[in-house]
C-alpha atoms as a PDB file:
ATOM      1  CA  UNK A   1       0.000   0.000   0.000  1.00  0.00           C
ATOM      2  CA  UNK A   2       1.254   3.565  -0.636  1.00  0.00           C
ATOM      3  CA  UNK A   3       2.288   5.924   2.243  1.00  0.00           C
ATOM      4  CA  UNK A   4       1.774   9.888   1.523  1.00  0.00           C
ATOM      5  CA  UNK A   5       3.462  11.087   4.281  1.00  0.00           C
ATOM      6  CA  UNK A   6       3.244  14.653   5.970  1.00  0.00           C
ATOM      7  CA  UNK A   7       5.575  16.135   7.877  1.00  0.00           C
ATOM      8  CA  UNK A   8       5.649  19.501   9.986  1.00  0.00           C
ATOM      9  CA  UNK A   9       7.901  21.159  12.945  1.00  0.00           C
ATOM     10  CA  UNK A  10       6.009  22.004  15.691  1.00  0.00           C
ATOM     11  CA  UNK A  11       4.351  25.293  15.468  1.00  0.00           C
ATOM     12  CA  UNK A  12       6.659  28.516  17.172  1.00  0.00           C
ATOM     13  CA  UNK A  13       7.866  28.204  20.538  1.00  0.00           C
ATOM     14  CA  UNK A  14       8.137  30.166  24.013  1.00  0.00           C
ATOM     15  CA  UNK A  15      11.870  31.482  24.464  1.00  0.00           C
ATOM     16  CA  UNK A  16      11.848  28.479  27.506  1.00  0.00           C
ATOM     17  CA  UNK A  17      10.083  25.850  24.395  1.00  0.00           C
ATOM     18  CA  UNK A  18       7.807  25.128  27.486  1.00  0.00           C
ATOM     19  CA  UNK A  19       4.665  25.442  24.637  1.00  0.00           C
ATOM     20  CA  UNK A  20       3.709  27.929  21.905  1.00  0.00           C
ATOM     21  CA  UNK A  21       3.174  31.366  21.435  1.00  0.00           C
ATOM     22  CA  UNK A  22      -0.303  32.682  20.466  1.00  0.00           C
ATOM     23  CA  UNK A  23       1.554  33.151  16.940  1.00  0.00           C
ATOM     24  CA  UNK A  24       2.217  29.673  17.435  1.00  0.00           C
ATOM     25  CA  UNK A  25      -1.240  28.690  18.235  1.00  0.00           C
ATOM     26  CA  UNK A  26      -2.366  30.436  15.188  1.00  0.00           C
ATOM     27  CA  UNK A  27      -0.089  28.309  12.881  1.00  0.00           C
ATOM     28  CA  UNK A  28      -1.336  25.110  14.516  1.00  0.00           C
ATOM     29  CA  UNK A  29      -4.959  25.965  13.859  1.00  0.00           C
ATOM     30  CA  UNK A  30      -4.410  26.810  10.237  1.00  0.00           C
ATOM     31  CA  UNK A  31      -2.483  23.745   9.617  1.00  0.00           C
ATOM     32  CA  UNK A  32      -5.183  21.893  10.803  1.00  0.00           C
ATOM     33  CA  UNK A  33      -8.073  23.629   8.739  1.00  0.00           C
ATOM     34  CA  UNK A  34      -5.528  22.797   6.084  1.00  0.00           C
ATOM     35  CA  UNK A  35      -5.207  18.791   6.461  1.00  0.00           C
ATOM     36  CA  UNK A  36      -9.145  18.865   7.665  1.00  0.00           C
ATOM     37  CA  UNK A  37      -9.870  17.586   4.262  1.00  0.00           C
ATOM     38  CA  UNK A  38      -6.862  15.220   4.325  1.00  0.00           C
ATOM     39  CA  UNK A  39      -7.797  11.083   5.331  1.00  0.00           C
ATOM     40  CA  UNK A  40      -5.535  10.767   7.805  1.00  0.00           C
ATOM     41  CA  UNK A  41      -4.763   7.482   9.480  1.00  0.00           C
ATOM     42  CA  UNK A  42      -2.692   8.794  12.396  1.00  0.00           C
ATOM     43  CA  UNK A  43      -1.200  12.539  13.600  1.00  0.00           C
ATOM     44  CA  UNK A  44       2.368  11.383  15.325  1.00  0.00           C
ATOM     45  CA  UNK A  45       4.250  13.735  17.403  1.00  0.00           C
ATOM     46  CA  UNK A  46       7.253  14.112  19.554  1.00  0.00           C
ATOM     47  CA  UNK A  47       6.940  13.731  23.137  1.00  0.00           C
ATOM     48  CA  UNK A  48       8.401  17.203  23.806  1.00  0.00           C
ATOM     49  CA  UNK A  49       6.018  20.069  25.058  1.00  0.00           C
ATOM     50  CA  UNK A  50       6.025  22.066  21.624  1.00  0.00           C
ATOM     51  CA  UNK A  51       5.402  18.864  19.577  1.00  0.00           C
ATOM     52  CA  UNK A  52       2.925  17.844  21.779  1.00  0.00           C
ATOM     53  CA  UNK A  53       0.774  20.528  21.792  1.00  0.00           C
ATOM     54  CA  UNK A  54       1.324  21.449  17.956  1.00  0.00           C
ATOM     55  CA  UNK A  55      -0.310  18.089  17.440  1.00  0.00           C
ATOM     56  CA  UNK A  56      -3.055  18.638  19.939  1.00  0.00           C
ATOM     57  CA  UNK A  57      -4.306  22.104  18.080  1.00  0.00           C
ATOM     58  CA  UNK A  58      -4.103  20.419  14.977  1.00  0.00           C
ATOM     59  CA  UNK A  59      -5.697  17.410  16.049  1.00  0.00           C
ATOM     60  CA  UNK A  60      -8.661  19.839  17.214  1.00  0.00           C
ATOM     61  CA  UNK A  61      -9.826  20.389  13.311  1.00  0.00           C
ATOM     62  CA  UNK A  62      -8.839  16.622  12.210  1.00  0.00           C
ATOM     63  CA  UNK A  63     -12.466  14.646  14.002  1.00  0.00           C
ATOM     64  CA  UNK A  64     -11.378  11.039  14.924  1.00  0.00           C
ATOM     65  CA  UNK A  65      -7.962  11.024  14.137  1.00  0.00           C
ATOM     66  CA  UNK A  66      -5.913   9.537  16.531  1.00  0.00           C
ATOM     67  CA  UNK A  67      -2.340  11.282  17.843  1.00  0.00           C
ATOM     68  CA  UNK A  68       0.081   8.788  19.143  1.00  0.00           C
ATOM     69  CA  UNK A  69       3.352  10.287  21.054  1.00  0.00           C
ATOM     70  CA  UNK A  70       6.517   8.866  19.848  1.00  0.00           C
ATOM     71  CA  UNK A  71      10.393   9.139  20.496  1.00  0.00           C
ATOM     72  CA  UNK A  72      11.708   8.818  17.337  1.00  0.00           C
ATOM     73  CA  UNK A  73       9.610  11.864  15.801  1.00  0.00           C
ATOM     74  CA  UNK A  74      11.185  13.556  19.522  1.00  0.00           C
ATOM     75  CA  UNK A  75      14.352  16.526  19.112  1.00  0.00           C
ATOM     76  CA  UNK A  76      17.854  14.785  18.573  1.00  0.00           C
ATOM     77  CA  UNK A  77      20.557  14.970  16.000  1.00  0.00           C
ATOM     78  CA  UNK A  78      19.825  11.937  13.595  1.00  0.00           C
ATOM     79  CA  UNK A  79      23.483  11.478  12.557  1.00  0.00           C
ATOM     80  CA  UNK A  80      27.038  13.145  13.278  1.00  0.00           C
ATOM     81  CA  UNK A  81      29.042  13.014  10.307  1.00  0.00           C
ATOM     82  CA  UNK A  82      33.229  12.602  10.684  1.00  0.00           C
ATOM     83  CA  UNK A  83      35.063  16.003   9.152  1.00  0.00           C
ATOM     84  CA  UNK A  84      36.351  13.211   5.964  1.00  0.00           C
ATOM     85  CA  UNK A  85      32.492  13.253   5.008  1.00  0.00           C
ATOM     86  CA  UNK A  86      31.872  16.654   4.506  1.00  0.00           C
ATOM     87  CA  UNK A  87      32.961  18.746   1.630  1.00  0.00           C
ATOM     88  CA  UNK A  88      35.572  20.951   3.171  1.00  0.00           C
ATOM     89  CA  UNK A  89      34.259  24.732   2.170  1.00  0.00           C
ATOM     90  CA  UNK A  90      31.139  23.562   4.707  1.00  0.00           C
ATOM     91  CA  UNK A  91      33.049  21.148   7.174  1.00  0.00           C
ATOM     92  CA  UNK A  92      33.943  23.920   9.681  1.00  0.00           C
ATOM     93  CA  UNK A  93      30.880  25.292   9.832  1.00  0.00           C
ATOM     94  CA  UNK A  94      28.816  22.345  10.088  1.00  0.00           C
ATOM     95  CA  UNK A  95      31.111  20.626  12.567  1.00  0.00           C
ATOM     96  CA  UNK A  96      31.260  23.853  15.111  1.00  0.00           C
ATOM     97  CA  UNK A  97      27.330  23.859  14.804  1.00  0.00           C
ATOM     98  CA  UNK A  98      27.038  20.484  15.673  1.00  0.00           C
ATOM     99  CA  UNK A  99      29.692  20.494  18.950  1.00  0.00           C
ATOM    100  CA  UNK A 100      26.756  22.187  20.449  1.00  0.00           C
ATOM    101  CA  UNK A 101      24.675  19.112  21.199  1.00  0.00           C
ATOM    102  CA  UNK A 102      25.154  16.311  23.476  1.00  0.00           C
ATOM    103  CA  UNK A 103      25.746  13.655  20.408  1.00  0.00           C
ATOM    104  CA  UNK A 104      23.691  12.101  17.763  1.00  0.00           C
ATOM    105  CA  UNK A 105      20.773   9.380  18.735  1.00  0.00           C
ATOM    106  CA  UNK A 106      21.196   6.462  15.375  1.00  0.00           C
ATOM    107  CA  UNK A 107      18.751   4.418  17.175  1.00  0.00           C
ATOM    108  CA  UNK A 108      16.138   6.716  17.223  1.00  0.00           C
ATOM    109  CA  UNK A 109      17.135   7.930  13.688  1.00  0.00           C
ATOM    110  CA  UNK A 110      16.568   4.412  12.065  1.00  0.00           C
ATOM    111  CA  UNK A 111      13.353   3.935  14.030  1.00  0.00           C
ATOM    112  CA  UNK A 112      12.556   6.824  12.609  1.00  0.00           C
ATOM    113  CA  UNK A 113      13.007   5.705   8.795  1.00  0.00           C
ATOM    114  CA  UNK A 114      11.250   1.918   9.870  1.00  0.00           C
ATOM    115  CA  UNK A 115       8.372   3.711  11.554  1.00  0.00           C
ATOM    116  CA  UNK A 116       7.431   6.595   9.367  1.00  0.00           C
ATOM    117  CA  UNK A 117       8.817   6.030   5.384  1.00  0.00           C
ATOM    118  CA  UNK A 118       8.173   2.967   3.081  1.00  0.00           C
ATOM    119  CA  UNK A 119       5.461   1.500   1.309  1.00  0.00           C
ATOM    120  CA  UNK A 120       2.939   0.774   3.647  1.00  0.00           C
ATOM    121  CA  UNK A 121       3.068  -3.504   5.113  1.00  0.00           C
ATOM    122  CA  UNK A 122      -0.143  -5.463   4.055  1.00  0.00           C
ATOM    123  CA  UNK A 123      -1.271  -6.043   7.929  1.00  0.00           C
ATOM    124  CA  UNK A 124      -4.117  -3.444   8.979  1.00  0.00           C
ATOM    125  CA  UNK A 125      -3.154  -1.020  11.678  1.00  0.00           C
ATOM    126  CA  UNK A 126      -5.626  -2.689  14.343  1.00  0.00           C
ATOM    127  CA  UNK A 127      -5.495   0.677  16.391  1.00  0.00           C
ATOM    128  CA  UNK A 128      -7.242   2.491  13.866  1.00  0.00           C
ATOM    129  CA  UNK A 129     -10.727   1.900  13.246  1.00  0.00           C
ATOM    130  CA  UNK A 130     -11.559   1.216   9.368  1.00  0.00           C
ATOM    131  CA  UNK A 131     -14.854  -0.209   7.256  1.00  0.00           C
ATOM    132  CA  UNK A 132     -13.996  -2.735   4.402  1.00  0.00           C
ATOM    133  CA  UNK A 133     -16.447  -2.597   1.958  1.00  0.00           C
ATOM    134  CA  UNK A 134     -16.117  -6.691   0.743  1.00  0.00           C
ATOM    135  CA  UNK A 135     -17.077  -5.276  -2.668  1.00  0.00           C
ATOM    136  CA  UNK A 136     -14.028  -2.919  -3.814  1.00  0.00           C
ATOM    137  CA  UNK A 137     -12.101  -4.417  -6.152  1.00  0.00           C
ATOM    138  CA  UNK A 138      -9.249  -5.606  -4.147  1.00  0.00           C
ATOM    139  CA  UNK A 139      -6.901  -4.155  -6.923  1.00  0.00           C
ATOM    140  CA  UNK A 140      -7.661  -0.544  -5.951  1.00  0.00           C
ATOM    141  CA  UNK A 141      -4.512   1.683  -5.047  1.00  0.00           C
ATOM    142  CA  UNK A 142      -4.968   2.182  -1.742  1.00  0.00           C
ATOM    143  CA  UNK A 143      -3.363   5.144   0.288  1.00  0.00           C
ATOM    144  CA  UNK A 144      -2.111   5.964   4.128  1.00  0.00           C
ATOM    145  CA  UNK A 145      -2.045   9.166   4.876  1.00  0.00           C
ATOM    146  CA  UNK A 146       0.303  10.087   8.083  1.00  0.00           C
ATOM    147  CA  UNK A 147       1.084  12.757   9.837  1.00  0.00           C
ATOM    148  CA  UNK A 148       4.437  13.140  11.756  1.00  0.00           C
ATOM    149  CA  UNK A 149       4.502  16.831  13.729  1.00  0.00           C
ATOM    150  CA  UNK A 150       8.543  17.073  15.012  1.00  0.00           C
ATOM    151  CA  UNK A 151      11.785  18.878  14.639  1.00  0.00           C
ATOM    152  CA  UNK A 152      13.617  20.563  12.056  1.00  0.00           C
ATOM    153  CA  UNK A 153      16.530  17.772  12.443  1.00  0.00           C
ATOM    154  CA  UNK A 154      14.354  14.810  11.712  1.00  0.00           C
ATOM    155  CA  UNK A 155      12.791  16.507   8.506  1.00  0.00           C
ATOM    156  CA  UNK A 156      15.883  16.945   7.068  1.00  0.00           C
ATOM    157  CA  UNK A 157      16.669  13.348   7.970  1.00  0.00           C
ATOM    158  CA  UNK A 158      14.000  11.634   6.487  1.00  0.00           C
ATOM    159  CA  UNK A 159      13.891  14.269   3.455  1.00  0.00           C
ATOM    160  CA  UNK A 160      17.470  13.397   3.007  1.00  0.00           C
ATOM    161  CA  UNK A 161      16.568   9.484   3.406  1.00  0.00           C
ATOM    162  CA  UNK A 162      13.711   9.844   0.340  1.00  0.00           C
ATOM    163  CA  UNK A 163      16.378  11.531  -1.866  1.00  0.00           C
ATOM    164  CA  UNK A 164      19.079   8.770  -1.475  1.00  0.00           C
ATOM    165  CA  UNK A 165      21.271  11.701  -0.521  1.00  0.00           C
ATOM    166  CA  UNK A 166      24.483  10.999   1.676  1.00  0.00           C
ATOM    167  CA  UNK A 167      24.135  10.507   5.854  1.00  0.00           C
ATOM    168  CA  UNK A 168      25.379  14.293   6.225  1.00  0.00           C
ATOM    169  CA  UNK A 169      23.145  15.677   3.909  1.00  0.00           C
ATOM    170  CA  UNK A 170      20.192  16.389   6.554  1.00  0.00           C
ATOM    171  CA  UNK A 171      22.165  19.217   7.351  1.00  0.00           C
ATOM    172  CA  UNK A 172      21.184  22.413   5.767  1.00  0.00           C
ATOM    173  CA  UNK A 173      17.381  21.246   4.976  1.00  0.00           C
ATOM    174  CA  UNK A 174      15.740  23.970   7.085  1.00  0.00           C
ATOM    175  CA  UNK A 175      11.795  23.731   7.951  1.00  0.00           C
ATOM    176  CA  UNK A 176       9.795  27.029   8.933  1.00  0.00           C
ATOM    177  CA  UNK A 177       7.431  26.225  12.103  1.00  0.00           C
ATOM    178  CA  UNK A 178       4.076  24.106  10.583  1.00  0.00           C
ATOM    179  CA  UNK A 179       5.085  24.309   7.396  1.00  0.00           C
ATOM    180  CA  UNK A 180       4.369  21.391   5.247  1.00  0.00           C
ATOM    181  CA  UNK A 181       6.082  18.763   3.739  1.00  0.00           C
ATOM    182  CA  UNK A 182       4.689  15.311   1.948  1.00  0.00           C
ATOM    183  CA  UNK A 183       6.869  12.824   0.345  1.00  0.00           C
ATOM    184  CA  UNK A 184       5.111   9.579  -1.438  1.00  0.00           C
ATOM    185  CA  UNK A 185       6.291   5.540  -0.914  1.00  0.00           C
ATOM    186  CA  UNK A 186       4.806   3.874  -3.375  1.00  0.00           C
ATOM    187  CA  UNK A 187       5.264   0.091  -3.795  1.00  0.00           C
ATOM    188  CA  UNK A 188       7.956  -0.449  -6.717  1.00  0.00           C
ATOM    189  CA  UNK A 189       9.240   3.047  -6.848  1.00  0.00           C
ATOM    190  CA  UNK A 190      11.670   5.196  -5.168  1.00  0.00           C
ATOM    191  CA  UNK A 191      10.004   7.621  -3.049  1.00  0.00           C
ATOM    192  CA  UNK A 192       8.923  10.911  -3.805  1.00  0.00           C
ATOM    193  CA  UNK A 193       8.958  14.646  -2.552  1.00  0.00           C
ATOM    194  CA  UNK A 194       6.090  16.104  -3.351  1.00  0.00           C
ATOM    195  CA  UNK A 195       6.646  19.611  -1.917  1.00  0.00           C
ATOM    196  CA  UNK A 196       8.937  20.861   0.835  1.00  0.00           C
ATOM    197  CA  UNK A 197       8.208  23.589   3.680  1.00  0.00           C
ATOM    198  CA  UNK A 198       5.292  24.896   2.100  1.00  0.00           C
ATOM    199  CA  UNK A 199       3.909  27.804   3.983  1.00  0.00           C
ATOM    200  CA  UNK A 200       0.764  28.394   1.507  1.00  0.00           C
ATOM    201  CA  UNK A 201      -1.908  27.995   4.748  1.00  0.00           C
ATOM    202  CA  UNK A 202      -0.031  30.534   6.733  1.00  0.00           C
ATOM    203  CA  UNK A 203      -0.104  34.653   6.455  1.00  0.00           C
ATOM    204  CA  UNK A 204       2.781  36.237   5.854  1.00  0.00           C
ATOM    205  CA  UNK A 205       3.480  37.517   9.341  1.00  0.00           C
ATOM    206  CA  UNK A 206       3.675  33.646  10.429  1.00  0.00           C
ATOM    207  CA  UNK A 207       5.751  32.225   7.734  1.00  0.00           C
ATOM    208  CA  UNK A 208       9.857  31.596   8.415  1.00  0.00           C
ATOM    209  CA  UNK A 209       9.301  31.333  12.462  1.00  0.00           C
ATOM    210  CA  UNK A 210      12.289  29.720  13.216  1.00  0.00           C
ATOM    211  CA  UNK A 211      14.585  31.140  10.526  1.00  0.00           C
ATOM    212  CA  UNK A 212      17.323  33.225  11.684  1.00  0.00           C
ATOM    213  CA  UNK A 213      16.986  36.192   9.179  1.00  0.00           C
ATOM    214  CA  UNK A 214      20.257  34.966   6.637  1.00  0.00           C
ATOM    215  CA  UNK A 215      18.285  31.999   5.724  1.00  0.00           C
ATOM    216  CA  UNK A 216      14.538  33.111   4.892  1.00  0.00           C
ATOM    217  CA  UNK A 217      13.113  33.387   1.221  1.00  0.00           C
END
């Protein structure tokens, strides 16, 4: 079965990332009104306060869909790349950015990839509710649409992973707050990105939260 998965980092953040700010709130909200019309099987989210409640606003617009908290859509560095792996005009920067966090978390990262990418396995999710009508042809093309509300590190990570681009190569993707991103698995096909930090739901005064001013549009 094919997986259209949706990915967003949480919504903007108090200066102590103890929850949002009402700007924050806002972008939730209008994510949600955005993916109202969107079947979605399951809203994941990180287990950290800003994820959390990102998920719970939009989960306010989405009627039945269940959020589930997980650690591997949580706030961690998905992979530290050695200084040989880099190209070396970026290697200094990159490297100084990363020596300020604790270390990289590749067990989380790779749960990451088996939880939330991939063509979907042909056993029902028996947490989810769903009605099988017996007569649907059984060759129909069926779809799971996901949600995953996180971190700008694990976009980048699992946008990196559906490009086939190398380990480092997370580094640099940067995600506004709820923007959108969707990327396709379809059985027999590499996957695809359908669109990346799309901001089209927001106003302007809420797009590129999160961007220090050198890297907005």
């Amino acid at each position: 079965m094919t997986r259209l998965l949706y990915l967003t980092r949480h919504s903007e953040a108090t200066p102590d990332e103890s929850g949002l700010t009402d700007a924050g709130r806002r972008q939730a909200a209008l994510l949600g009104e955005r993916l109202r019309g969107v079947p979605l099987a399951a809203v994941h989210h990180g287990p950290l306060p800003r994820a959390a409640e990102t998920a719970r606003l939009i989960g306010e617009h989405l009627p039945g869909v269940p959020l589930r908290v997980s650690e591997a859509a949580g706030d961690y560095v998905p992979y530290l790349p050695a200084r040989e792996e880099l190209p070396p005009e970026y290697a200094d920067h990159f490297l100084g950015f990363l020596a300020r966090f604790p270390g990289a978390e590749p067990k989380l990262a790779r749960e990451a990839l088996d939880l939330f990418t991939g063509p979907v396995g042909g056993t029902v999710d028996t947490t989810v509710d769903e009605t099988v009508d017996e007569t649907v042809d059984e060759t129909v093309d069926e779809t799971r649409h996901e949600l995953v509300v996180t971190h700008n590190f694990l976009i980048g990570w699992l946008v990196r992973a559906a490009q086939d681009a190398p380990e480092w190569r997370w580094l640099g993707l940067n995600h506004a707050n709820a923007a959108l991103t969707a990327i396709r698995y379809a059985p027999g096909r590499p996957p695809s990105l359908l669109f990346f930090n799309d901001m089209g739901h927001l106003p302007v005064e809420l797009r590129w939260t999160g961007f220090p001013p050198e890297l907005r549009g």
